[in-house]
Protein backbone atom coordinates (compact mmCIF):
# COMPACT_ATOMS: atom_id res chain seq x y z
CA UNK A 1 -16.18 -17.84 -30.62
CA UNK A 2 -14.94 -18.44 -27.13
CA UNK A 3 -15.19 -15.10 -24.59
CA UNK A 4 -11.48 -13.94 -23.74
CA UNK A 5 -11.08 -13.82 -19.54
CA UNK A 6 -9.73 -10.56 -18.27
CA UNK A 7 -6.86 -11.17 -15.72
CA UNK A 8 -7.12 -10.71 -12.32
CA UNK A 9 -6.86 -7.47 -10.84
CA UNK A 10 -4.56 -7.02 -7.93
CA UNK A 11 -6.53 -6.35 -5.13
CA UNK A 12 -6.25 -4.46 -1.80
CA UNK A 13 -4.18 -6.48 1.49
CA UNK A 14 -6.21 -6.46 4.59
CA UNK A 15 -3.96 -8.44 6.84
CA UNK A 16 -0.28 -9.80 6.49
CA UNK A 17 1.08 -12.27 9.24
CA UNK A 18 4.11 -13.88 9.72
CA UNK A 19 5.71 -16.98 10.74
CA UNK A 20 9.00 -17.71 11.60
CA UNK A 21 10.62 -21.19 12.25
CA UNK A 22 14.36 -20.91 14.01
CA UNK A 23 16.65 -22.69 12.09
CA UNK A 24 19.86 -24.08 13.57
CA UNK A 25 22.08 -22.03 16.00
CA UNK A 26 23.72 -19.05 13.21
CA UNK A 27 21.25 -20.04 10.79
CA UNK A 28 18.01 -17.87 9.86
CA UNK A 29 15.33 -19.87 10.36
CA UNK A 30 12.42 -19.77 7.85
CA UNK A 31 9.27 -17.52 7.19
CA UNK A 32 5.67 -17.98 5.67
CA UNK A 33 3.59 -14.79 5.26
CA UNK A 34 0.19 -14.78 4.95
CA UNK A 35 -1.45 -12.55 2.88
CA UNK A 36 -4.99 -11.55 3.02
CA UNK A 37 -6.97 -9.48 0.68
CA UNK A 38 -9.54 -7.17 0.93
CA UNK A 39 -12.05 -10.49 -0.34
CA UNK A 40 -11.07 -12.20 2.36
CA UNK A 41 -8.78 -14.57 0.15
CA UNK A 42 -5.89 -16.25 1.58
CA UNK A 43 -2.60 -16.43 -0.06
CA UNK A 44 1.08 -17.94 1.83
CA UNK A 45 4.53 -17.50 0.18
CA UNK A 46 7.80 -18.28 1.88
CA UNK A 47 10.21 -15.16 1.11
CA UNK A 48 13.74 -15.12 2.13
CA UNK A 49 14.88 -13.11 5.66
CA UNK A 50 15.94 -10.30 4.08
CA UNK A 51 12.58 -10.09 2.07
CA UNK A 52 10.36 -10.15 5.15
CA UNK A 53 12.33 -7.02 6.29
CA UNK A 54 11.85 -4.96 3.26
CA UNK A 55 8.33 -6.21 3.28
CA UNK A 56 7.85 -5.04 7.04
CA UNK A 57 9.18 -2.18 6.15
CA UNK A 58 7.09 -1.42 3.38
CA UNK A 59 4.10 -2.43 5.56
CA UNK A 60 4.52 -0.10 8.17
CA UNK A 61 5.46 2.79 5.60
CA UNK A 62 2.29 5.07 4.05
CA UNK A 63 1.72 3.04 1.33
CA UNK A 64 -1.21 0.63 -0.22
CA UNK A 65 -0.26 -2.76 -0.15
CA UNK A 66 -2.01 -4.69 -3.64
CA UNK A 67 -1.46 -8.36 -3.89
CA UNK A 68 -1.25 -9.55 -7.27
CA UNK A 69 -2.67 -13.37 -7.16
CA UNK A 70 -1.88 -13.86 -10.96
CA UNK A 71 2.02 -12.92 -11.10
CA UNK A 72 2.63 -13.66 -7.16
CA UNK A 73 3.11 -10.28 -6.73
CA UNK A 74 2.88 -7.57 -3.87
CA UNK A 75 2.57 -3.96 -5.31
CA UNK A 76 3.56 -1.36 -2.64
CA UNK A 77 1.51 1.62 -3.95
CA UNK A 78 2.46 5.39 -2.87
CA UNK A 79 5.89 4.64 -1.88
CA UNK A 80 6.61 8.57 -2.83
CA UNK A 81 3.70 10.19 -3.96
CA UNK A 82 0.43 9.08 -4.36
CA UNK A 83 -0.89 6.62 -7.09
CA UNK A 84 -3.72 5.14 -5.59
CA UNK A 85 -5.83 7.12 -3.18
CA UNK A 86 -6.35 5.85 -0.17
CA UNK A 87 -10.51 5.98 -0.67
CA UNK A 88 -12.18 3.28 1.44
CA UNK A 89 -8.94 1.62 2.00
CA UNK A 90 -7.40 0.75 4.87
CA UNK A 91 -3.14 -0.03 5.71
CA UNK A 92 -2.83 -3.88 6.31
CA UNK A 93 -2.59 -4.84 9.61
CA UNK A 94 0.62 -6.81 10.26
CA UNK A 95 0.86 -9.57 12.92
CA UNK A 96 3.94 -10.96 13.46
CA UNK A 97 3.96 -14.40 15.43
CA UNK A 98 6.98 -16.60 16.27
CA UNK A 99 6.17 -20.42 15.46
């Protein structure tokens, strides 16, 4: 009888950097955000414009950013409220770099 393999949990974002190519003059260019988690793992995705705003957003808000590996997914945590306490965490750090 094989074992089952629990998923992936999301885990904690230590860093998030961005990258932003100019596109043509009146166009938006494109981004690549890095995300790094608390394990030192290293994930890039390419979101739209108006993504990396609500993302930067979120970022510099008091929340708990959680990167889910398995479902490409960024949980922002304690928007209002608080679900996940803070305990040993730390916010991301956000570095934003122009290519």
């Amino acid at each position: 009888m094989s074992e089952s393999r629990k998923p992936a949990l999301p885990r904690p974002v230590k860093n998030l950097n961005a990258n932003w190519a100019a596109g043509s003059d009146g166009e938006d260019g494109t981004f690549q955000v890095m995300i790094v988690t608390n394990d030192d793992e290293h994930y890039t995705v390419a979101p739209s414009p108006a993504a990396v705003t609500a993302l930067i957003a979120l970022s510099k808000a008091n929340t708990v950013l959680l990167w889910d590996a398995q479902n490409r997914s960024l949980i922002a945590a304690n928007v209002v409220g608080t679900w996940i306490v803070p305990a040993g965490l730390a916010r991301a750090r956000v570095d934003l770099v122009d290519d």
